[in-house]
C-alpha atoms as a PDB file:
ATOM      1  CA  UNK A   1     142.320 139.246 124.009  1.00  0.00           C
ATOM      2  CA  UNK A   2     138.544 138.462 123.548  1.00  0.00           C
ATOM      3  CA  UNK A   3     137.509 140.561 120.406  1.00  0.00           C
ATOM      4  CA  UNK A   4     133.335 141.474 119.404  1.00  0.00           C
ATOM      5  CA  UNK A   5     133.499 140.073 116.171  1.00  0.00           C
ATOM      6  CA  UNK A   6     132.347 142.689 114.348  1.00  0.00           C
ATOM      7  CA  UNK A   7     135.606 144.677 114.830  1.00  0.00           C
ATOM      8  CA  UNK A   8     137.887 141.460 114.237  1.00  0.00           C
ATOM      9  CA  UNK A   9     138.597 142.864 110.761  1.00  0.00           C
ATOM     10  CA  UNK A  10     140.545 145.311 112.217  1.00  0.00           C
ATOM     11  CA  UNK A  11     143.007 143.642 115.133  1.00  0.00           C
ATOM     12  CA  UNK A  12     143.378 141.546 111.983  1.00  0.00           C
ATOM     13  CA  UNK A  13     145.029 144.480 110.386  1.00  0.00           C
ATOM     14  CA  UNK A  14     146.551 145.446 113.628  1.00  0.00           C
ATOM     15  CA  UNK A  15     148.784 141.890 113.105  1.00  0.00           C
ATOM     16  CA  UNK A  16     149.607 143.088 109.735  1.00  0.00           C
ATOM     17  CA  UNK A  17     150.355 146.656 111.102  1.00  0.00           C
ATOM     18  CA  UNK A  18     152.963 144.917 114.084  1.00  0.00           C
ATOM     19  CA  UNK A  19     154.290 142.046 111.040  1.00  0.00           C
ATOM     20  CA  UNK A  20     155.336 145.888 109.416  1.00  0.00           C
ATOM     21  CA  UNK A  21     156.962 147.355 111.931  1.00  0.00           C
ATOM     22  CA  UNK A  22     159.429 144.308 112.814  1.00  0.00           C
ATOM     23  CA  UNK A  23     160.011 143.582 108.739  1.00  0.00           C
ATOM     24  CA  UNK A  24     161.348 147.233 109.174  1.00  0.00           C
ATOM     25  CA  UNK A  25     163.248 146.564 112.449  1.00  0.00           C
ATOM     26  CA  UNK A  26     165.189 143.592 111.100  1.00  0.00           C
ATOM     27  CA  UNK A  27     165.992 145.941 107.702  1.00  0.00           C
ATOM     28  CA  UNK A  28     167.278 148.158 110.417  1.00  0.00           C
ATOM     29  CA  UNK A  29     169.052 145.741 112.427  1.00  0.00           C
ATOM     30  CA  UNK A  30     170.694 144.361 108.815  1.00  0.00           C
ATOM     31  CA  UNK A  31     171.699 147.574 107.765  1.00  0.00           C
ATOM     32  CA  UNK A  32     169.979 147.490 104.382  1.00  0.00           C
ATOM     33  CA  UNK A  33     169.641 150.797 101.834  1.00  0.00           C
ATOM     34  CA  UNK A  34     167.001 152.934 103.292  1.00  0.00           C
ATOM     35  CA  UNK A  35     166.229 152.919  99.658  1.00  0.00           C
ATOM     36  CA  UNK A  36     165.074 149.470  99.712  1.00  0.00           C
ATOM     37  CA  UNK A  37     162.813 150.102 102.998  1.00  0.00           C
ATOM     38  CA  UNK A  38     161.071 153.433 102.129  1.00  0.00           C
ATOM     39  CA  UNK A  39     159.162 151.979  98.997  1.00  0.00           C
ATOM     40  CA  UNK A  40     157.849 149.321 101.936  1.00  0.00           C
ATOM     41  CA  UNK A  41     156.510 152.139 103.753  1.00  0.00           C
ATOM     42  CA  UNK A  42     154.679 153.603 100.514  1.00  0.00           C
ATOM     43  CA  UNK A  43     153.437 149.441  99.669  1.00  0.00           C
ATOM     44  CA  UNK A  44     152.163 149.171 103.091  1.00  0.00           C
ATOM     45  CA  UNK A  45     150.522 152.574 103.472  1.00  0.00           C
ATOM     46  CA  UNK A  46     148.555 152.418 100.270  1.00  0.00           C
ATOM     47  CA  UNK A  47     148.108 148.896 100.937  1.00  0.00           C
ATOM     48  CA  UNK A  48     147.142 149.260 104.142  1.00  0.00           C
ATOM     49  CA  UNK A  49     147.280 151.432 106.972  1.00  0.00           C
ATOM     50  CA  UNK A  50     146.026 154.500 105.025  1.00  0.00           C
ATOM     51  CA  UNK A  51     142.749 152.248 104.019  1.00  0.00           C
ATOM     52  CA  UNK A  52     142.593 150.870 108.354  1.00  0.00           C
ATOM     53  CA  UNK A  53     142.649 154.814 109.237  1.00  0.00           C
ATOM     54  CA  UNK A  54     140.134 155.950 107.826  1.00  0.00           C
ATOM     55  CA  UNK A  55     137.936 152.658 108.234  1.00  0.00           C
ATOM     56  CA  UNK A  56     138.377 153.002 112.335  1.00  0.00           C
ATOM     57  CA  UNK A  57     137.581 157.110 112.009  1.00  0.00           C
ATOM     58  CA  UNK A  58     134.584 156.850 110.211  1.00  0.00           C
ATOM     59  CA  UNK A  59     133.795 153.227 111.561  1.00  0.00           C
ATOM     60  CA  UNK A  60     134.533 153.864 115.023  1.00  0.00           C
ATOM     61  CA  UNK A  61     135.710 156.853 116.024  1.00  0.00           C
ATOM     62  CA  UNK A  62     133.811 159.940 114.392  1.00  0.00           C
ATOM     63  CA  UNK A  63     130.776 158.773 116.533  1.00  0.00           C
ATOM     64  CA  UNK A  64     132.446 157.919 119.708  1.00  0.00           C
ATOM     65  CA  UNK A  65     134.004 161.504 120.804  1.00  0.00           C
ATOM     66  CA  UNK A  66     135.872 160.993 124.221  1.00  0.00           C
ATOM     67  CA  UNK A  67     139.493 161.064 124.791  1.00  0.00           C
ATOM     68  CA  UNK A  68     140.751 157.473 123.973  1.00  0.00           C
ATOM     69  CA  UNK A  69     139.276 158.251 120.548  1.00  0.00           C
ATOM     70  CA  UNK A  70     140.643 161.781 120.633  1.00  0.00           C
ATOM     71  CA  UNK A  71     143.807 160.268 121.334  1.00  0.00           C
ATOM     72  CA  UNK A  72     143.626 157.651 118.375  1.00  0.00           C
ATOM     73  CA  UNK A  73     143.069 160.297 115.765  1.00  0.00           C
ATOM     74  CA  UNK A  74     145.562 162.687 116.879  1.00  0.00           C
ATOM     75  CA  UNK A  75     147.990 159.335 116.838  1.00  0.00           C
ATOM     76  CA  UNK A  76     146.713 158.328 113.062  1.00  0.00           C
ATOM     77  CA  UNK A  77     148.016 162.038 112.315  1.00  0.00           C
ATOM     78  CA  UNK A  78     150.955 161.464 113.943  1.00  0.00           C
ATOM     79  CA  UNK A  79     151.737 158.782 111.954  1.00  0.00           C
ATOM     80  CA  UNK A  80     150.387 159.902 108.651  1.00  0.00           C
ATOM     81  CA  UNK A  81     152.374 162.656 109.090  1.00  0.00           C
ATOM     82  CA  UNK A  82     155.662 160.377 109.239  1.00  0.00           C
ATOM     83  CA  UNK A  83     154.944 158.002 106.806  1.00  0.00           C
ATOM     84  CA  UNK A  84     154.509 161.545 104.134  1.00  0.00           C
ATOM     85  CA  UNK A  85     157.483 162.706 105.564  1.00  0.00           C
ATOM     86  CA  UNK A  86     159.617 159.239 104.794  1.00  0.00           C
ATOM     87  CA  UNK A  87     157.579 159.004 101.338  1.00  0.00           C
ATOM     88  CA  UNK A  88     158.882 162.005 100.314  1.00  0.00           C
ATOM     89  CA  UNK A  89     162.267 163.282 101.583  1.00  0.00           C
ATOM     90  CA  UNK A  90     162.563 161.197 105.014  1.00  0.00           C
ATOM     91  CA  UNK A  91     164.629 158.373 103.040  1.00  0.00           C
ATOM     92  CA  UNK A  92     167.946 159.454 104.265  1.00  0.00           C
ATOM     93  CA  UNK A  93     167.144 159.204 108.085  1.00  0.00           C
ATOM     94  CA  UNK A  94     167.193 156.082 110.270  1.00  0.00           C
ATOM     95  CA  UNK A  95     165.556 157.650 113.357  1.00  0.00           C
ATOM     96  CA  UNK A  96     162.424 158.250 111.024  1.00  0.00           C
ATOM     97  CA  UNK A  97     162.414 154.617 110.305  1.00  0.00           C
ATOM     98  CA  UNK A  98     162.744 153.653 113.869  1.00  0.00           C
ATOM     99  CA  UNK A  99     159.616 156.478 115.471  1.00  0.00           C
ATOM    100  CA  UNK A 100     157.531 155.269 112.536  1.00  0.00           C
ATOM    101  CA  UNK A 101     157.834 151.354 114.446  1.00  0.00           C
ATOM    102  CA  UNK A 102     157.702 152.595 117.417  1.00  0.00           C
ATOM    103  CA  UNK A 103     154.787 154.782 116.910  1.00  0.00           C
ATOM    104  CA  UNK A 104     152.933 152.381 114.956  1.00  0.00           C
ATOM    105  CA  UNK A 105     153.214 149.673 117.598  1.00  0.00           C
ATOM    106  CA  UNK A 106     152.280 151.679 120.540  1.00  0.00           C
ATOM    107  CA  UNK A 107     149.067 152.656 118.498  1.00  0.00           C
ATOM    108  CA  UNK A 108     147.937 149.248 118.192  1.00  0.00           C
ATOM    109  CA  UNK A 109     148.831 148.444 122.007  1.00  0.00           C
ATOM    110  CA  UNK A 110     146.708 151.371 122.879  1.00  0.00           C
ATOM    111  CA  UNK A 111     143.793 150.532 120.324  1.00  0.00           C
ATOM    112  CA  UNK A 112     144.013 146.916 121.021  1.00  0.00           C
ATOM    113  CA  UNK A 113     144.134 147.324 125.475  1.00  0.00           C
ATOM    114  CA  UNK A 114     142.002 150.470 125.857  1.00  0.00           C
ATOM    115  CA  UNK A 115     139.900 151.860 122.936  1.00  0.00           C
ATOM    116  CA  UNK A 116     138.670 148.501 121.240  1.00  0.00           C
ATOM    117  CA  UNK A 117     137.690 147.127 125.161  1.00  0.00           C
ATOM    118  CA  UNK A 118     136.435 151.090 125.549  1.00  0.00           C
ATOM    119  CA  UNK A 119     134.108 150.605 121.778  1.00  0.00           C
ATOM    120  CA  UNK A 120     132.673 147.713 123.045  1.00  0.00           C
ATOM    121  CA  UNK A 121     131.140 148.338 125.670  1.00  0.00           C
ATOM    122  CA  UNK A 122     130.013 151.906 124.605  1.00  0.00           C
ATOM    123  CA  UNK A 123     128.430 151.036 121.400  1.00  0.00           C
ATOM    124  CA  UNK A 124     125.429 149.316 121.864  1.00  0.00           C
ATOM    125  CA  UNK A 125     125.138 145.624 119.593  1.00  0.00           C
ATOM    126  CA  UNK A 126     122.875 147.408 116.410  1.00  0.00           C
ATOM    127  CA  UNK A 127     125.941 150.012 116.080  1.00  0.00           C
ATOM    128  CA  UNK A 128     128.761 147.157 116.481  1.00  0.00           C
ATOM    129  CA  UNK A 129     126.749 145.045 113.851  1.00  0.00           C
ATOM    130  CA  UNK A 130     126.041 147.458 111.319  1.00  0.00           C
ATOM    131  CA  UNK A 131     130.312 148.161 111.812  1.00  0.00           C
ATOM    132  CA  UNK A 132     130.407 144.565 111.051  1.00  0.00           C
ATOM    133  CA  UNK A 133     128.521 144.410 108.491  1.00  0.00           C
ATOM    134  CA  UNK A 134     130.223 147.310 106.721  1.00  0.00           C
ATOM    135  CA  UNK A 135     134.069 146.074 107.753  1.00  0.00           C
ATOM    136  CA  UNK A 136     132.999 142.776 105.469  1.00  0.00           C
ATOM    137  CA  UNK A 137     132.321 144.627 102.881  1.00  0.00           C
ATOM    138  CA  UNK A 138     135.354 146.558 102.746  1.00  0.00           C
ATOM    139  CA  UNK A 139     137.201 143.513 104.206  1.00  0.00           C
ATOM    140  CA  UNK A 140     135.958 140.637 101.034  1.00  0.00           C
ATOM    141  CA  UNK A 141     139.825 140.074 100.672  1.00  0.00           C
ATOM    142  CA  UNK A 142     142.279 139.431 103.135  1.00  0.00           C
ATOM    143  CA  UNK A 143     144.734 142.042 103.794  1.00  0.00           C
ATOM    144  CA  UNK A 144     148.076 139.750 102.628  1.00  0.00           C
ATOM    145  CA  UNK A 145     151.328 141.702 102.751  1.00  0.00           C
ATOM    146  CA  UNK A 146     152.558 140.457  98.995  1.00  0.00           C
ATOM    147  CA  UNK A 147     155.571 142.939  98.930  1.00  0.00           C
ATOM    148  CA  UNK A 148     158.286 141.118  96.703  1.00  0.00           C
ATOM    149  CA  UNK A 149     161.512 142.990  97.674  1.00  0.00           C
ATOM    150  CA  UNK A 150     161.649 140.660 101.396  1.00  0.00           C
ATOM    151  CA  UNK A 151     164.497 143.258 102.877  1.00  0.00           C
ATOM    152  CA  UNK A 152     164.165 141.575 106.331  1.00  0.00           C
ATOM    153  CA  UNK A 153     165.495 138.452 105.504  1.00  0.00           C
END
């Protein structure tokens, strides 16, 4: 899909976000130690997803009320709500491994098919650029996933 560049930064994290979600599905599918998967999920939020949040509320979203964005925030809670939850006594449980995938990946279909296409055409070029501008700033280095323990293998 055909992306304004000025928001490329973050479909960029969007392919780290989905690369997440199936390293955790093949731990799942391997059976490995929840033990070695939930210090992933801590990696990847710090590294990551908690950093994206808040970059496409204040970014994108805080000025843009309407219901796709509604709907986005109310989904970053969502998951922010089960990644704390794993992080701190949701080790033990398979199924929270397995909604935090699922919900994760739906997000970024949604942002990626409705509220990104939605963004664009709503915000006029100045707003998009000065996004832009700000996204390279936070955005210098790329996002690499350099997590050592590779569990999906």
């Amino acid at each position: 899909m055909k992306r304004d560049t000025n928001i490329i930064p973050l479909s960029r994290d969007h392919h780290y976000g989905l690369l997440f979600c199936w390293k955790i599905r093949q731990g799942l599918s391997r059976d490995v130690n929840l033990e070695r998967i939930r210090p992933y999920v801590h990696y990847f939020w710090q590294h990551n997803l908690e950093e994206h949040f808040s970059e496409e509320e204040t970014l994108l979203y805080r000025d843009s009320p309407g219901p796709l964005c509604q709907r986005a925030m109310v989904e970053h809670q969502s998951i922010r709500d089960l990644v704390w939850s794993i992080m701190g006594n949701g080790a033990w449980d398979r199924a929270n491994y397995a909604n935090l995938t699922d919900l994760i990946e739906n997000h970024i279909r949604f942002e990626e098919r409705q509220v990104f296409p939605y963004l664009e055409q709503k915000l006029t070029p100045e707003q998009l650029s000065r996004v832009g501008a700000r996204l390279l700033q936070l955005h210098e280095q790329p996002a690499d996933d350099l997590y050592e323990d590779a569990f999906w293998d």
